[in-house]
Protein backbone atom coordinates (compact mmCIF):
# COMPACT_ATOMS: atom_id res chain seq x y z
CA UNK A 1 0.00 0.00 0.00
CA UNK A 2 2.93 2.46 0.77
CA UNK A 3 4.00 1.85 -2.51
CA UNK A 4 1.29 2.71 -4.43
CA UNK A 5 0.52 5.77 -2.04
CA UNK A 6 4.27 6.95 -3.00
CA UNK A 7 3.51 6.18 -6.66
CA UNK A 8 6.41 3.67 -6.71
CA UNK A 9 6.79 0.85 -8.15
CA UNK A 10 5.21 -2.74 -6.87
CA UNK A 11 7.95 -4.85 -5.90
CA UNK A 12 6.40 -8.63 -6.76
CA UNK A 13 7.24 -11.30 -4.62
CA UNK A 14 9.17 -14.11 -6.39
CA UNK A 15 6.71 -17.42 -6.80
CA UNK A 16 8.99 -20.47 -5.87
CA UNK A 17 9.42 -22.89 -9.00
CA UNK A 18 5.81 -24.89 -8.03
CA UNK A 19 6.23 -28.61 -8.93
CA UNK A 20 10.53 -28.50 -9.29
CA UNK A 21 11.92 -30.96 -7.39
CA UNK A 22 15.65 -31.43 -6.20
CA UNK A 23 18.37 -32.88 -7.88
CA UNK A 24 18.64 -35.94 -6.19
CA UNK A 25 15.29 -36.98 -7.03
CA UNK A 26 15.52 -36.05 -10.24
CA UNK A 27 18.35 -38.01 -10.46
CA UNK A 28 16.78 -41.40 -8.89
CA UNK A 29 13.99 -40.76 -10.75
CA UNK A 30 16.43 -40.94 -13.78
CA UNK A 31 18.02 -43.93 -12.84
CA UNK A 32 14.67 -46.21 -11.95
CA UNK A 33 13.34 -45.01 -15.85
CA UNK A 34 16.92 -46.48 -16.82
CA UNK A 35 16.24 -49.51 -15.42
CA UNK A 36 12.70 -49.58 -16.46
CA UNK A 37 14.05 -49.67 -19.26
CA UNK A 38 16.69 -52.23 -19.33
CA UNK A 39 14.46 -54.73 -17.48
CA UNK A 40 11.91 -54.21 -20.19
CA UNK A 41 14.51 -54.65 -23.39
CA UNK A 42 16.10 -57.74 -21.74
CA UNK A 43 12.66 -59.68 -20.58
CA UNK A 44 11.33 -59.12 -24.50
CA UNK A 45 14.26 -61.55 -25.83
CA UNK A 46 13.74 -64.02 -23.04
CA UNK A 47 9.97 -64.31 -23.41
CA UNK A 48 10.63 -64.72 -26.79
CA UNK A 49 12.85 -67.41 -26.70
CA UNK A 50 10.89 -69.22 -24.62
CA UNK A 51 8.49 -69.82 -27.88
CA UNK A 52 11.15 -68.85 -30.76
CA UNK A 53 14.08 -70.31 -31.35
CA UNK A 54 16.89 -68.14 -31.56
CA UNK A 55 18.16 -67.28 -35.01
CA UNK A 56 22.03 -66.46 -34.19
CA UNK A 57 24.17 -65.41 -31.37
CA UNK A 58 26.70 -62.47 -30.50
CA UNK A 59 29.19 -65.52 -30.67
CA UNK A 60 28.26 -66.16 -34.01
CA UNK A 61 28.61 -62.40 -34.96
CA UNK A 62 31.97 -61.92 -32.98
CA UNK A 63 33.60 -64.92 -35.09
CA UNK A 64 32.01 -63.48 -38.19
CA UNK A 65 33.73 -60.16 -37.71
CA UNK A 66 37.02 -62.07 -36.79
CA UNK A 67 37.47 -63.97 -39.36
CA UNK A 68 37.02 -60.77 -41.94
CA UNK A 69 33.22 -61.36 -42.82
CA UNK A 70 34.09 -64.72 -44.51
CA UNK A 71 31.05 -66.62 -46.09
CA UNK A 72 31.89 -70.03 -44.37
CA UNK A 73 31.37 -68.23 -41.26
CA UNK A 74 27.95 -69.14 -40.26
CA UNK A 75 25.49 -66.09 -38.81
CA UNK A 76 22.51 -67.95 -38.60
CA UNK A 77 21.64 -71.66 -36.85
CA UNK A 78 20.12 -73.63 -39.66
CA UNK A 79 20.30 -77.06 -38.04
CA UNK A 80 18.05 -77.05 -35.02
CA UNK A 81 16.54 -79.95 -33.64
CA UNK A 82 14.03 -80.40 -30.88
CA UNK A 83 15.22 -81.84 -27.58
CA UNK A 84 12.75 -84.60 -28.26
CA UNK A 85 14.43 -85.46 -31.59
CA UNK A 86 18.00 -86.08 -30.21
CA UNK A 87 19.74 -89.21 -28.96
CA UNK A 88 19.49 -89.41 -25.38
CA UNK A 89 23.19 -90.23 -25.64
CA UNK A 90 24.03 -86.87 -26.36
CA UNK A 91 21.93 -85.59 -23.59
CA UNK A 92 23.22 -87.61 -20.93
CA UNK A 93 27.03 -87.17 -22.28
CA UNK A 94 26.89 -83.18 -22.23
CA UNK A 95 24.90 -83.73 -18.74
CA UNK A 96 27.76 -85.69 -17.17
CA UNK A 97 30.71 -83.33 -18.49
CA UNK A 98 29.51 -80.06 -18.04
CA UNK A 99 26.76 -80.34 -15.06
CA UNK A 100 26.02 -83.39 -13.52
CA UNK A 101 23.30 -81.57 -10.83
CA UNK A 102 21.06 -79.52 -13.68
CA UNK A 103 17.64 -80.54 -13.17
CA UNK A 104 18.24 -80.06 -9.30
CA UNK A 105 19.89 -76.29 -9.03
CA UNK A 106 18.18 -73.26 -9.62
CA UNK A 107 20.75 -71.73 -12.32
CA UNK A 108 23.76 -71.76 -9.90
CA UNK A 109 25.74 -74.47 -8.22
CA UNK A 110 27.02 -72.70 -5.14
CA UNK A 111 29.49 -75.38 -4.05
CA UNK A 112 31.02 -75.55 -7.70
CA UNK A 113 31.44 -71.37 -6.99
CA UNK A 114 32.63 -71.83 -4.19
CA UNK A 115 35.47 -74.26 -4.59
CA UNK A 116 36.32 -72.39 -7.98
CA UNK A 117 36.50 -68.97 -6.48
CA UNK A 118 38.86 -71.32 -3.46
CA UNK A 119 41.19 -72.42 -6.55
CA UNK A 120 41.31 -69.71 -8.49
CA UNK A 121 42.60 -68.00 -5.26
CA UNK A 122 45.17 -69.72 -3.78
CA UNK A 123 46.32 -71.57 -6.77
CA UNK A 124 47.67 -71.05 -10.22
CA UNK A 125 44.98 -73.07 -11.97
CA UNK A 126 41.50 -71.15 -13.33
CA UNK A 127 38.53 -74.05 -12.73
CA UNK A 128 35.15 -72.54 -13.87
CA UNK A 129 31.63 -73.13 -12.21
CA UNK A 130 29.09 -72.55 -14.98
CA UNK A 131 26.22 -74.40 -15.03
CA UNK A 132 24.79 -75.01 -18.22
CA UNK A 133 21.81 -72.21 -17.30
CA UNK A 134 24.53 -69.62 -17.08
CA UNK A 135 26.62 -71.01 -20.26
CA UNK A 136 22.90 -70.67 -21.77
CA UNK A 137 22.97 -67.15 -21.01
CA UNK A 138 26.11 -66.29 -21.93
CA UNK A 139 25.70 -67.81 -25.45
CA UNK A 140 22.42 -66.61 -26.34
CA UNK A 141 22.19 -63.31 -24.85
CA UNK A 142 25.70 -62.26 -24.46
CA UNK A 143 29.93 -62.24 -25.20
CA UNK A 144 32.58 -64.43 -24.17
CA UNK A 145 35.05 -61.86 -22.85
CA UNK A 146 35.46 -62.31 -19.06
CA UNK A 147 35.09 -59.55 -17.10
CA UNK A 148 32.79 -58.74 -13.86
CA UNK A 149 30.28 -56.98 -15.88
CA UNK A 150 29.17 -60.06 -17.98
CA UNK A 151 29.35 -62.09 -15.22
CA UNK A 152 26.92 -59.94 -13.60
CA UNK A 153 24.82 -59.61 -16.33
CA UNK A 154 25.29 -63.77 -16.88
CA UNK A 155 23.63 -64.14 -13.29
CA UNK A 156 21.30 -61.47 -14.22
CA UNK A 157 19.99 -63.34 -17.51
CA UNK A 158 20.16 -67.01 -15.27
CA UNK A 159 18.04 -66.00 -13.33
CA UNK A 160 15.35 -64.76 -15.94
CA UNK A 161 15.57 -68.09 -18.23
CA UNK A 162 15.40 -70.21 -15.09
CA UNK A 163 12.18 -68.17 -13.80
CA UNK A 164 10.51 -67.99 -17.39
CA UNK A 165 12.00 -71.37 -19.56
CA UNK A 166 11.82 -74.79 -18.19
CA UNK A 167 14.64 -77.27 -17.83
CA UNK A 168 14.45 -78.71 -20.85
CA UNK A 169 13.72 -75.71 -22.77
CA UNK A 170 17.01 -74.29 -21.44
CA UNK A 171 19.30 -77.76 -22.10
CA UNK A 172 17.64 -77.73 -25.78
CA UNK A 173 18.62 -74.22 -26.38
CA UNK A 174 22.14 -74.96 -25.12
CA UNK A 175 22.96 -78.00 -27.39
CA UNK A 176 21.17 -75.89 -30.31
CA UNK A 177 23.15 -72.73 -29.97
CA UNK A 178 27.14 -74.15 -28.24
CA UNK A 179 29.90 -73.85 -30.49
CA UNK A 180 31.08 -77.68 -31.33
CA UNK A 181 34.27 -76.38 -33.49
CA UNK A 182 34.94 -74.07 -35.91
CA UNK A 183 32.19 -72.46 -37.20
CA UNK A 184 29.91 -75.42 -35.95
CA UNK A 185 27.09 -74.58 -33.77
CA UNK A 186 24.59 -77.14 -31.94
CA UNK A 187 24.84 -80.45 -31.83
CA UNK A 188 23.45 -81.61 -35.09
CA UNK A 189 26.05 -79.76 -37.34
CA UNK A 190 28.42 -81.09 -34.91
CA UNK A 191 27.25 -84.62 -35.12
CA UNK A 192 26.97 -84.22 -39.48
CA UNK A 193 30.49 -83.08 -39.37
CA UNK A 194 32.17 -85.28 -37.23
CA UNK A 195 30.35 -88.47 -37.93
CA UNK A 196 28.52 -88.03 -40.98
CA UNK A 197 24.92 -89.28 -39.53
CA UNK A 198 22.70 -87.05 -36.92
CA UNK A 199 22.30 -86.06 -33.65
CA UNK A 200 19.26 -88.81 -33.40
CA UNK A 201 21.49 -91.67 -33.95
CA UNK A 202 24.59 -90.71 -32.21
CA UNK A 203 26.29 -93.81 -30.15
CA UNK A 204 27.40 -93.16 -26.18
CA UNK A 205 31.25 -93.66 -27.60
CA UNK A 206 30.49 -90.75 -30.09
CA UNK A 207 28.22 -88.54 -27.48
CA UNK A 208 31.28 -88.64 -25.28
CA UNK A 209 33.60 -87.85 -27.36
CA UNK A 210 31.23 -84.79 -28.40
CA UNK A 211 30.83 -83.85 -24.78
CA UNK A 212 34.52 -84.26 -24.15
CA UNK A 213 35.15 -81.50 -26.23
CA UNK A 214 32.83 -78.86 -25.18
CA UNK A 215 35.84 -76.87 -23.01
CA UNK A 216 37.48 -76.09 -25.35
CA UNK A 217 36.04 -77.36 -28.70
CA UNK A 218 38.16 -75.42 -31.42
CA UNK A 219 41.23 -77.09 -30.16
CA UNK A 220 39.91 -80.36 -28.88
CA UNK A 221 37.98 -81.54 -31.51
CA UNK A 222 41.51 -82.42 -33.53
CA UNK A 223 41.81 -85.79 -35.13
CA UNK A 224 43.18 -88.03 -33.76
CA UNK A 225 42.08 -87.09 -30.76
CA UNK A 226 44.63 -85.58 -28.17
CA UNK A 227 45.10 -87.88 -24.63
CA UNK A 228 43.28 -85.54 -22.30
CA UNK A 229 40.28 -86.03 -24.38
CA UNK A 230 40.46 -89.36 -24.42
CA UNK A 231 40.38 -89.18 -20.67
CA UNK A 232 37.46 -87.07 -20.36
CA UNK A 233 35.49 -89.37 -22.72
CA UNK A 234 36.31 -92.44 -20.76
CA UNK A 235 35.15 -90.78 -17.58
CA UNK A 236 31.93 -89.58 -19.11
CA UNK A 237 31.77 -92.92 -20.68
CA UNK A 238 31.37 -93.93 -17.53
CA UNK A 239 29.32 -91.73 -15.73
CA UNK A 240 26.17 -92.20 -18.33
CA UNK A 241 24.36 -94.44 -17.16
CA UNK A 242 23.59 -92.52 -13.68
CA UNK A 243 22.39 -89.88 -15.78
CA UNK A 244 18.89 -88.79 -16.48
CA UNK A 245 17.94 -87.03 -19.30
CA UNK A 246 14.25 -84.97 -17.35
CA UNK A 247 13.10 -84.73 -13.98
């Protein structure tokens, strides 16, 4: 009133910024949308592939782009076959080399982790602990670099296809998608190009010898077949007929 009575001017009071609200909220609210987001763009592909089977792999890429875009190097998997369709031979061998307690873990063998981490620790050797859930993962959905972040995202993807796929839709999506060689994927091609017949026929000698491989299966698969394979195949050999191939 003074104001106007002097004929001055109406100082007007400053209206606080309704509805801005502080940086740190802004900035959580950021980060949840972010991982709105990434929960979102990584269930899509794992729904999917519960139904669809997958068409290629980042492995399959990676090699591609290694090897100078060559045509022999395949992008696409062109020989799958449904779990129901494959010798049970070749289910029980990968079973026994690679894990031996699949239908009764939940995507992670914590005593295998926890003797590996124990090794790798205090030793000089490197033992893995991936369970054919997580090597599922890590084919399908992701690279083969090790480093903490794919490991975390390996877990993170083992525990969606465990939730959403069942068992057996996991173990046919691994022996449909593994490298078996050089530029061979699943076990079909592998079982066309190492024994000439498919992976419906395949003998418990030749499923073992398949599964004995799987480490390391660019350098294993050699003819004739290097002693430490031959080892391995005798001891899954062995162990096959303790092995179930479902619940």
């Amino acid at each position: 009133m003074v104001y106007v009575f002097l004929g001055l001017p109406v100082k007007k009071k400053r209206k606080r910024g309704k509805g801005k609200k502080p940086i740190r909220i802004r900035i959580w609210k950021i980060a949840f949308d972010l991982l709105l987001c990434f929960i979102a763009l990584t269930m899509v592909p794992v729904l999917l592939y519960k139904f669809v089977n997958p068409p290629t792999t980042p492995l399959m890429w990676i090699r591609w782009v290694k090897s100078g875009a060559q045509q022999k190097t395949p992008l696409h998997l062109n020989a799958w076959v449904p779990i129901e369709q494959m010798s049970p031979n070749i289910i029980k061998a990968v079973l026994a080399a690679e894990d031996q307690k699949f239908f009764t873990h939940k995507g992670f063998d914590w005593l295998a982790i926890e003797y590996a981490i124990q090794t790798n620790l205090t030793t000089d050797r490197k033992v893995g602990a991936s369970t054919i859930s997580m090597q599922t993962s890590r084919n399908v959905f992701l690279w083969q670099t090790r480093s903490w972040f794919r490991k975390l995202l390996e877990s993170y993807f083992t525990v969606l296809i465990e939730f959403f796929w069942s068992k057996q839709r996991i173990l046919e999506v691994y022996l449909n998608v593994i490298e078996w060689g050089d530029a061979i994927y699943g076990c079909e091609q592998a079982a066309q190009t190492y024994f000439r017949r498919s992976s419906k026929t395949l003998s418990p000698v030749e499923s073992a010898w398949m599964a004995a491989v799987l480490p390391s299966p660019r350098h294993w698969a050699l003819r004739p077949t290097p002693k430490h394979v031959q080892a391995r195949q005798s001891k899954i050999l062995h162990a096959l007929p303790q092995m179930q191939t479902s619940h």
